[in-house]
C-alpha atoms as a PDB file:
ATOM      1  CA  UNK A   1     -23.028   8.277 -41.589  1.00  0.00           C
ATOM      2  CA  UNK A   2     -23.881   8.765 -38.180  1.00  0.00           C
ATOM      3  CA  UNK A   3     -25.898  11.797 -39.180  1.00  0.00           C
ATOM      4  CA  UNK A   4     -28.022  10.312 -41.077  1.00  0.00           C
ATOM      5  CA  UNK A   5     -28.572   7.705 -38.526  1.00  0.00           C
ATOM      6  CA  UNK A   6     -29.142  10.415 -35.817  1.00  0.00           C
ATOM      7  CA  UNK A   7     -31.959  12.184 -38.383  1.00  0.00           C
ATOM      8  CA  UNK A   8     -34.016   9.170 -39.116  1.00  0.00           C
ATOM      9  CA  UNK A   9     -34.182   8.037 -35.117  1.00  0.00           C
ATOM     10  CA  UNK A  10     -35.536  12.073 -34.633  1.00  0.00           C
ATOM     11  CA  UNK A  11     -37.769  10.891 -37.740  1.00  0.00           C
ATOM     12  CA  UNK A  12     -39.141   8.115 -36.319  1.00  0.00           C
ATOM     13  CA  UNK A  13     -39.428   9.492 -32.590  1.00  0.00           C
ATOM     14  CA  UNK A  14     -41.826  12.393 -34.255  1.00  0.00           C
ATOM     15  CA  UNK A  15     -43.506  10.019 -35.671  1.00  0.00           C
ATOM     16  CA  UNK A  16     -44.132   7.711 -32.880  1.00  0.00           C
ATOM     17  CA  UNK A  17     -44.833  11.275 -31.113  1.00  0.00           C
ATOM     18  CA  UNK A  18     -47.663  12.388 -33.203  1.00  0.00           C
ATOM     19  CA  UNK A  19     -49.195   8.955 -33.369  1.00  0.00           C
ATOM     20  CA  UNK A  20     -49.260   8.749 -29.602  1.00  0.00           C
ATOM     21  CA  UNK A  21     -50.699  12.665 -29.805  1.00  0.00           C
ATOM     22  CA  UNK A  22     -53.313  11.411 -31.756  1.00  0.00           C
ATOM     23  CA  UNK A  23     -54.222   8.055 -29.638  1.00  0.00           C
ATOM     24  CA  UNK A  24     -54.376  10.625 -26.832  1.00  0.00           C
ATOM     25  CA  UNK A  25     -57.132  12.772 -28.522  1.00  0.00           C
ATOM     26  CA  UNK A  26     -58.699   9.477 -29.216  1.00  0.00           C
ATOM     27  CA  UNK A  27     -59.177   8.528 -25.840  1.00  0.00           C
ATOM     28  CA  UNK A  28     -59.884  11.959 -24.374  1.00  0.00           C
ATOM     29  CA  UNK A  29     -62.950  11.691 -27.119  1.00  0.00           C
ATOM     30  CA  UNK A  30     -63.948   8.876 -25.312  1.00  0.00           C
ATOM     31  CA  UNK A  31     -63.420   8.954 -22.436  1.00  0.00           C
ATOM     32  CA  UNK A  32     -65.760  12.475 -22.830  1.00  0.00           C
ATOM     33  CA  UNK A  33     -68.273  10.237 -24.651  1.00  0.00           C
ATOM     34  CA  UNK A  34     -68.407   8.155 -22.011  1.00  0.00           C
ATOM     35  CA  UNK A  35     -69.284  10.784 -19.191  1.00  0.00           C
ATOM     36  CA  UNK A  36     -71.578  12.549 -21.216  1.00  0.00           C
ATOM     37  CA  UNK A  37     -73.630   9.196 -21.620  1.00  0.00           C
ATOM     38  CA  UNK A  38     -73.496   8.791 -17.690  1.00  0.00           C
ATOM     39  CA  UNK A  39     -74.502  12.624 -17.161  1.00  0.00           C
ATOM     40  CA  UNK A  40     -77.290  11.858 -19.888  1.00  0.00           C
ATOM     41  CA  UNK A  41     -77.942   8.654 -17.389  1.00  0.00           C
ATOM     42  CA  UNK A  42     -78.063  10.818 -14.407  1.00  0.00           C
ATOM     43  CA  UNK A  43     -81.112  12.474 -15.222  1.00  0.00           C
ATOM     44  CA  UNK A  44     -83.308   9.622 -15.714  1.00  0.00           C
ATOM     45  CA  UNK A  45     -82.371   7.258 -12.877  1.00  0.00           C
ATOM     46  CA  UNK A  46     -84.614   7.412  -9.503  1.00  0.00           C
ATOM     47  CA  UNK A  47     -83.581  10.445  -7.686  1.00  0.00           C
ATOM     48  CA  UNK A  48     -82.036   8.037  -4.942  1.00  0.00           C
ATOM     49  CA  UNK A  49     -79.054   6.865  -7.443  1.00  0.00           C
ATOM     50  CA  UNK A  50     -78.060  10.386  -9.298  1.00  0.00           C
ATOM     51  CA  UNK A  51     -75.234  11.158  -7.088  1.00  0.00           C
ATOM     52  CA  UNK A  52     -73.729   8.020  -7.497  1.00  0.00           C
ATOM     53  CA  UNK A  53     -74.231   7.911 -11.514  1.00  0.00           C
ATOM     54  CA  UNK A  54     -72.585  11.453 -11.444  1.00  0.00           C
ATOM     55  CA  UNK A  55     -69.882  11.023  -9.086  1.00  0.00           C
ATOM     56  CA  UNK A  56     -68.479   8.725 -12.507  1.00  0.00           C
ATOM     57  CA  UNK A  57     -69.037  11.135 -14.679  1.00  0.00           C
ATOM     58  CA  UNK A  58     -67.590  13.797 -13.497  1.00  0.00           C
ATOM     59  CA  UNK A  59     -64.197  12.498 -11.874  1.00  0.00           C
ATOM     60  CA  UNK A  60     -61.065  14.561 -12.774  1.00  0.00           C
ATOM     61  CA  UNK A  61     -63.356  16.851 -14.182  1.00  0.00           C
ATOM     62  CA  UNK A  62     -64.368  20.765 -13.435  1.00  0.00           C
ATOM     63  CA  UNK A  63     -67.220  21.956 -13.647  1.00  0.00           C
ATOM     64  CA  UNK A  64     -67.178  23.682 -16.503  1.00  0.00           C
ATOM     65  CA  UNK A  65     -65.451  20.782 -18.650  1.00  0.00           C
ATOM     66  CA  UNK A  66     -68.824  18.821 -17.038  1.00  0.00           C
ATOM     67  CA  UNK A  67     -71.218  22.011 -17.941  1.00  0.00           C
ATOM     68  CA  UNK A  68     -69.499  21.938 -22.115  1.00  0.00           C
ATOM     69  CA  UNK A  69     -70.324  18.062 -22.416  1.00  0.00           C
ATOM     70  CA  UNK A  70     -73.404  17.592 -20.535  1.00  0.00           C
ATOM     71  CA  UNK A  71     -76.888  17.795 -22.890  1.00  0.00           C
ATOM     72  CA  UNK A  72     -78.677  19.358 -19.278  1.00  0.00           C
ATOM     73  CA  UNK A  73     -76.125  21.464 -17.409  1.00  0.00           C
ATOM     74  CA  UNK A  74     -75.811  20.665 -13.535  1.00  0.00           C
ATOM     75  CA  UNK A  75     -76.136  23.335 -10.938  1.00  0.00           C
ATOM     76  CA  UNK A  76     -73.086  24.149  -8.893  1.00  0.00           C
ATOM     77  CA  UNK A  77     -74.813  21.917  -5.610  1.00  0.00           C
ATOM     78  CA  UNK A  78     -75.371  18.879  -8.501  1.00  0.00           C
ATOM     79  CA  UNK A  79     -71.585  19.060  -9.295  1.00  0.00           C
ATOM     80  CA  UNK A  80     -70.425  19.862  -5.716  1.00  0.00           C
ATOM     81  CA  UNK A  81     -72.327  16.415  -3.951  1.00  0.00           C
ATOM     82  CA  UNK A  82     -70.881  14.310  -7.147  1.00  0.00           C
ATOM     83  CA  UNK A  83     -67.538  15.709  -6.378  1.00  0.00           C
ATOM     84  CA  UNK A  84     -67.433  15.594  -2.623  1.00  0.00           C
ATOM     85  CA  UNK A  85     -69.007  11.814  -2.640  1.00  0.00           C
ATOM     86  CA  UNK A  86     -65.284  11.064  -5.181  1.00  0.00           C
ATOM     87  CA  UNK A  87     -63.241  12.796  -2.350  1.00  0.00           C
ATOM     88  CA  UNK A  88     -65.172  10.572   0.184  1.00  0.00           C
ATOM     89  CA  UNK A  89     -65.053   7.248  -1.122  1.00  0.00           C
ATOM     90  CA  UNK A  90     -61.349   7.807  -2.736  1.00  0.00           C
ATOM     91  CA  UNK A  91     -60.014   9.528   0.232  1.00  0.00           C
ATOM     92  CA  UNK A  92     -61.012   5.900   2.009  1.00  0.00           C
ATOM     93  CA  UNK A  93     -59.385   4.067  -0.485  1.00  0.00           C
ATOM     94  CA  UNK A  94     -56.074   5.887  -0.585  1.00  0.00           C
ATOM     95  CA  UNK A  95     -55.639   5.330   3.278  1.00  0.00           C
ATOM     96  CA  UNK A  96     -56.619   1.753   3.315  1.00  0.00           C
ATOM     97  CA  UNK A  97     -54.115   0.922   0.447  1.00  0.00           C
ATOM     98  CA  UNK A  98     -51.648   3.027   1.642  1.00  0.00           C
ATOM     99  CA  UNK A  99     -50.940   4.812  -1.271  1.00  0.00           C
ATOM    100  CA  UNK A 100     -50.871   8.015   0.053  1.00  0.00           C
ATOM    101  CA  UNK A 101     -50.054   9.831   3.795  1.00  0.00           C
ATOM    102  CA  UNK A 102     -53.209   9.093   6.141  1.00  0.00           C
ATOM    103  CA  UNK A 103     -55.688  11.701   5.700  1.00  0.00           C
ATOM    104  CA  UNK A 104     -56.369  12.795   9.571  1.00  0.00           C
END
């Protein structure tokens, strides 16, 4: 009996597995959607604000993964300023909230 019981918990942990696999994919979609859109953005804003607009975009991102989802690929120095300005203004934050070792 406890077999059986054993096999059905596996069961139901693959399933719950798979459908938290696939919520996964679903939000990686998204959340891809959602920096294409602000690459897309990017390139129409005044030149003043396109750092900014792609320092969202492409956070926890390389630049290829940014090159494969953008509709105008960036130039190394495009992805380079967006990146350093997230090490900038998150390196700040970490320190001031103490979530991490100062960063001296």
């Amino acid at each position: 009996m406890k077999d059986s019981k054993i096999f059905r918990l596996k069961k139901d942990i693959e399933a719950d597995n798979e459908s938290l696999s696939k919520e996964n994919e679903q939000l990686k979609k998204e959340t891809l959607e959602k920096s294409r859109i602000l690459l897309d953005l990017a390139n129409k804003v005044p030149k003043d604000y396109k750092t900014s607009v792609r320092a969202v975009a492409v956070k926890g991102m390389s630049f290829v993964e940014t090159n494969k989802i953008a509709e105008k690929p960036l130039t190394r120095g495009e992805f380079d300023s967006s990146k350093k300005r997230n090490d900038q203004v998150y390196r700040i934050l970490r320190v001031s909230t103490n979530e991490d070792k100062p960063a001296y």
